[in-house]
C-alpha atoms as a PDB file:
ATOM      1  CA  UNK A   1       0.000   0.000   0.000  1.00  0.00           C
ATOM      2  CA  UNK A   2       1.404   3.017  -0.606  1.00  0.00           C
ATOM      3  CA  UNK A   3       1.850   5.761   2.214  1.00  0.00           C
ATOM      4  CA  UNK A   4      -0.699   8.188   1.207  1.00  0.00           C
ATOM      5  CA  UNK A   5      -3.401   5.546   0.658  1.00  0.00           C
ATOM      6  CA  UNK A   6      -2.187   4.390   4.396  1.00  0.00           C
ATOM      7  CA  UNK A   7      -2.026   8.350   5.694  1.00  0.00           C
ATOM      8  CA  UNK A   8      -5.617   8.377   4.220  1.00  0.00           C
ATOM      9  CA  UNK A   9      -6.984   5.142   5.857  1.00  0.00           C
ATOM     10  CA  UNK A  10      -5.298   6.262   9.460  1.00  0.00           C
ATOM     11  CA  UNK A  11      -6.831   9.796   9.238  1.00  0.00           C
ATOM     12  CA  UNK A  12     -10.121   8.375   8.022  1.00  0.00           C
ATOM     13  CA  UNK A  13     -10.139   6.027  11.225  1.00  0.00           C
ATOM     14  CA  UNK A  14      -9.005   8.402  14.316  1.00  0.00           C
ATOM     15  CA  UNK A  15     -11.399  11.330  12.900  1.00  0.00           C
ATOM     16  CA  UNK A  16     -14.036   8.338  12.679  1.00  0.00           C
ATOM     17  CA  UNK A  17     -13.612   7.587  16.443  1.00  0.00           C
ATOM     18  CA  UNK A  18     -14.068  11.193  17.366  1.00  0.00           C
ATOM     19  CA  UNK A  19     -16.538  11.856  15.280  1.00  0.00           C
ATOM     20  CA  UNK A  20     -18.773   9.098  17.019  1.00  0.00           C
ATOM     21  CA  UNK A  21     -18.622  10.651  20.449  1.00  0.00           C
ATOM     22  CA  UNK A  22     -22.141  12.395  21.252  1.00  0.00           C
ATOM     23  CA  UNK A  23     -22.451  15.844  22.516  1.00  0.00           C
ATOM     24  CA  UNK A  24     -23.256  16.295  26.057  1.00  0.00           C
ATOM     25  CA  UNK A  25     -25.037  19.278  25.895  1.00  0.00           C
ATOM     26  CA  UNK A  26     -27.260  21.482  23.119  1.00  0.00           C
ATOM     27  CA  UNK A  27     -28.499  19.958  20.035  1.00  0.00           C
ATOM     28  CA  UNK A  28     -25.278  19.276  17.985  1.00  0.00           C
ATOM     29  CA  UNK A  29     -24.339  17.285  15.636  1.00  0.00           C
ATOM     30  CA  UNK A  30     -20.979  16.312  14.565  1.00  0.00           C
ATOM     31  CA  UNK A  31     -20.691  15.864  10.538  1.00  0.00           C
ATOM     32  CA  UNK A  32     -17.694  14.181   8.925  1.00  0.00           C
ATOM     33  CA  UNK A  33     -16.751  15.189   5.837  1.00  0.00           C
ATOM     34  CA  UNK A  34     -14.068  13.212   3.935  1.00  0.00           C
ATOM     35  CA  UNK A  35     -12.727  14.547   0.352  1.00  0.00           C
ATOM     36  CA  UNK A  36     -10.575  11.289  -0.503  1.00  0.00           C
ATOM     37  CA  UNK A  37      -9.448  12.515  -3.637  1.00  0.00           C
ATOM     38  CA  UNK A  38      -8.163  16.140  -2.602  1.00  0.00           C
ATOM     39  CA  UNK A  39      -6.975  14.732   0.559  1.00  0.00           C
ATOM     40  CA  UNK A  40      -9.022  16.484   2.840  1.00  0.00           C
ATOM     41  CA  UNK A  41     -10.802  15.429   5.839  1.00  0.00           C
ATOM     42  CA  UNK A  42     -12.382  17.330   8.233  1.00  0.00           C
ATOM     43  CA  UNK A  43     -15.117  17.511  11.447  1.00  0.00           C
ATOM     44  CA  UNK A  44     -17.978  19.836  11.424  1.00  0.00           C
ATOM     45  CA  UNK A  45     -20.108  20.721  14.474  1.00  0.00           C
ATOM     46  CA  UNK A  46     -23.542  22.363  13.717  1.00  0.00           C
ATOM     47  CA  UNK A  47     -26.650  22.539  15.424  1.00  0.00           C
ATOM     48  CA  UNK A  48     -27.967  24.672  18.708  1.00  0.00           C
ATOM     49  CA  UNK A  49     -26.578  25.571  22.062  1.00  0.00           C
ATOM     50  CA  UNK A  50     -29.065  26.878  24.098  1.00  0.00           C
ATOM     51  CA  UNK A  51     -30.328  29.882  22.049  1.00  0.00           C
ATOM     52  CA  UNK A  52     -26.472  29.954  20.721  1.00  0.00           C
ATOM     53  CA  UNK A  53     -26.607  28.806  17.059  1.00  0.00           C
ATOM     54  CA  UNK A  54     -23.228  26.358  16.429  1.00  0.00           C
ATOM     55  CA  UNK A  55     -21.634  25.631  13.027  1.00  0.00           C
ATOM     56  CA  UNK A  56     -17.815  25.680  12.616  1.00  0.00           C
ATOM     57  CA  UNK A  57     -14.955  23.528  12.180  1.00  0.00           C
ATOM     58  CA  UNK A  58     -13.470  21.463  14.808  1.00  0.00           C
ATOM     59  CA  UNK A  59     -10.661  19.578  12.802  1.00  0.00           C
ATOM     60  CA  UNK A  60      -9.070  19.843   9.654  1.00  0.00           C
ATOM     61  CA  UNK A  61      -6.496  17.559   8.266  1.00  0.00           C
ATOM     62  CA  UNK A  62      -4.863  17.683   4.754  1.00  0.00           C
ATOM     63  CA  UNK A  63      -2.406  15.414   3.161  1.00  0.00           C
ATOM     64  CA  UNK A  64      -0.146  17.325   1.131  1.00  0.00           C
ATOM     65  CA  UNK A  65       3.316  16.668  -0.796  1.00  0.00           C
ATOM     66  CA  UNK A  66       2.644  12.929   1.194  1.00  0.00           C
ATOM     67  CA  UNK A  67       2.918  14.352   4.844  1.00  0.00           C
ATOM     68  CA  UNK A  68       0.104  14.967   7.072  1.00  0.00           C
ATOM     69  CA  UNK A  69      -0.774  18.401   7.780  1.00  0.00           C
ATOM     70  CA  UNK A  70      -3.274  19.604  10.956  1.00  0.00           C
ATOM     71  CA  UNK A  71      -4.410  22.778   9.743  1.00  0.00           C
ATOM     72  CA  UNK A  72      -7.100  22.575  12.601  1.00  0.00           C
ATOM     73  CA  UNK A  73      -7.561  21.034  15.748  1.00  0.00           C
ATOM     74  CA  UNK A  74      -9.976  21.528  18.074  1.00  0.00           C
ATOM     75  CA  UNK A  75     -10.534  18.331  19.758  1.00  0.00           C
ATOM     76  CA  UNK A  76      -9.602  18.391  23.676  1.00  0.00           C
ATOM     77  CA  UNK A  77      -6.774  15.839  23.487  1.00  0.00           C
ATOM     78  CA  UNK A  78      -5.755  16.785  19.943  1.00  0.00           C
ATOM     79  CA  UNK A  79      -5.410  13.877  17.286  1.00  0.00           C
ATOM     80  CA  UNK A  80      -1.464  14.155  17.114  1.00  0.00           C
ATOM     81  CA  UNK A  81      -0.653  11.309  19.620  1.00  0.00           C
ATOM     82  CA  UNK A  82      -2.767   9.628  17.989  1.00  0.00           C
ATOM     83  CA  UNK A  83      -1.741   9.592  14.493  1.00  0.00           C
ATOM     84  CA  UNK A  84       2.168   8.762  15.920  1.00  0.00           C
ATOM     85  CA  UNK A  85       0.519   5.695  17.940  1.00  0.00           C
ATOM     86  CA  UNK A  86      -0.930   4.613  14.651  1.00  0.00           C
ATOM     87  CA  UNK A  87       2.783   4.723  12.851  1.00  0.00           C
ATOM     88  CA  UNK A  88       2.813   8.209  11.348  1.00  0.00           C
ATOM     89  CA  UNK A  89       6.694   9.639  12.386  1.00  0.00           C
ATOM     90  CA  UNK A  90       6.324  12.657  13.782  1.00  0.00           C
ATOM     91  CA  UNK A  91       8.776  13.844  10.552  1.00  0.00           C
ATOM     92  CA  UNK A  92       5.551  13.770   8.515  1.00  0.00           C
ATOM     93  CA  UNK A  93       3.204  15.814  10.694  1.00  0.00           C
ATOM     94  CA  UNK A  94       2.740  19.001   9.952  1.00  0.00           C
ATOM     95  CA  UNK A  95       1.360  21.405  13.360  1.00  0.00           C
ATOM     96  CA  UNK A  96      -0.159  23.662  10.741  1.00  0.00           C
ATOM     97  CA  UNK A  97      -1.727  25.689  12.898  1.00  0.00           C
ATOM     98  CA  UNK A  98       1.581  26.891  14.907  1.00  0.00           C
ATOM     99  CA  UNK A  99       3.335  30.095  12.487  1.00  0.00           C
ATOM    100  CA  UNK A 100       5.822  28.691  10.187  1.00  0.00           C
ATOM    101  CA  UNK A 101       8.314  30.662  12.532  1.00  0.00           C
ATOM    102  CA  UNK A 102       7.158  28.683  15.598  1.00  0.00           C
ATOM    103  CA  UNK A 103       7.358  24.786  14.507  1.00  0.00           C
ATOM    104  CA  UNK A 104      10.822  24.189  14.203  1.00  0.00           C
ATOM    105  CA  UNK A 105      10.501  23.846  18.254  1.00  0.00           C
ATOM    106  CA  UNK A 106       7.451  21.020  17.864  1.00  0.00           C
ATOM    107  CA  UNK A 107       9.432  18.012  17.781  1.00  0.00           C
ATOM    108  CA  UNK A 108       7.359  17.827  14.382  1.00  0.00           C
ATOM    109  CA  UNK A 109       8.009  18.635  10.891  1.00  0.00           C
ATOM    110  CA  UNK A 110       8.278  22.791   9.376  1.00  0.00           C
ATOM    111  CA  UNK A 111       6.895  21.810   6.104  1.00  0.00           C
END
């Protein structure tokens, strides 16, 4: 298999888990949204709060130039221990969300 396919297939599996857990509060719903062929895979919330209307991202994960980049992360724990634990080196994880500037002192790749 080659290592994107694999990147895919792990990515497709953590955000699966997470996107299974239930709300405990308001009227959300969690939507997954997977674009295989662009590489893109990503967790919506939407619903109600309350009287607080919800809709935004809470992760966003890209494949590009065959490492793994989190542009977004919003879940508690974060999905990085994860994706090492599933085989990923850290050397092809991309803390997109940290300034270019700032990820050299990650432990994970710059770019």
């Amino acid at each position: 298999m080659d290592t994107v396919e694999e990147y895919r297939n792990i990515i497709e599996r953590i955000l699966e888990a997470h996107h299974r857990i239930p709300y405990s509060h308001g009227e959300l719903e969690s939507k997954f949204i997977i674009d295989r062929e662009r590489n893109n895979f990503v967790i919506m919330v939407s619903g109600w709060d309350g009287k607080r209307r919800v809709h935004g991202c809470v992760v966003h994960v890209e494949i590009v130039n065959g490492k793994i980049w989190i542009q977004r992360d919003g879940i508690e724990t974060g999905i990085t221990d994860e994706l090492v634990a599933a085989g990923v080196p850290k050397d092809k994880i991309v803390l997109a969300f940290h300034a270019p500037n700032v990820r050299q002192y990650t432990g994970y790749a710059i770019a």
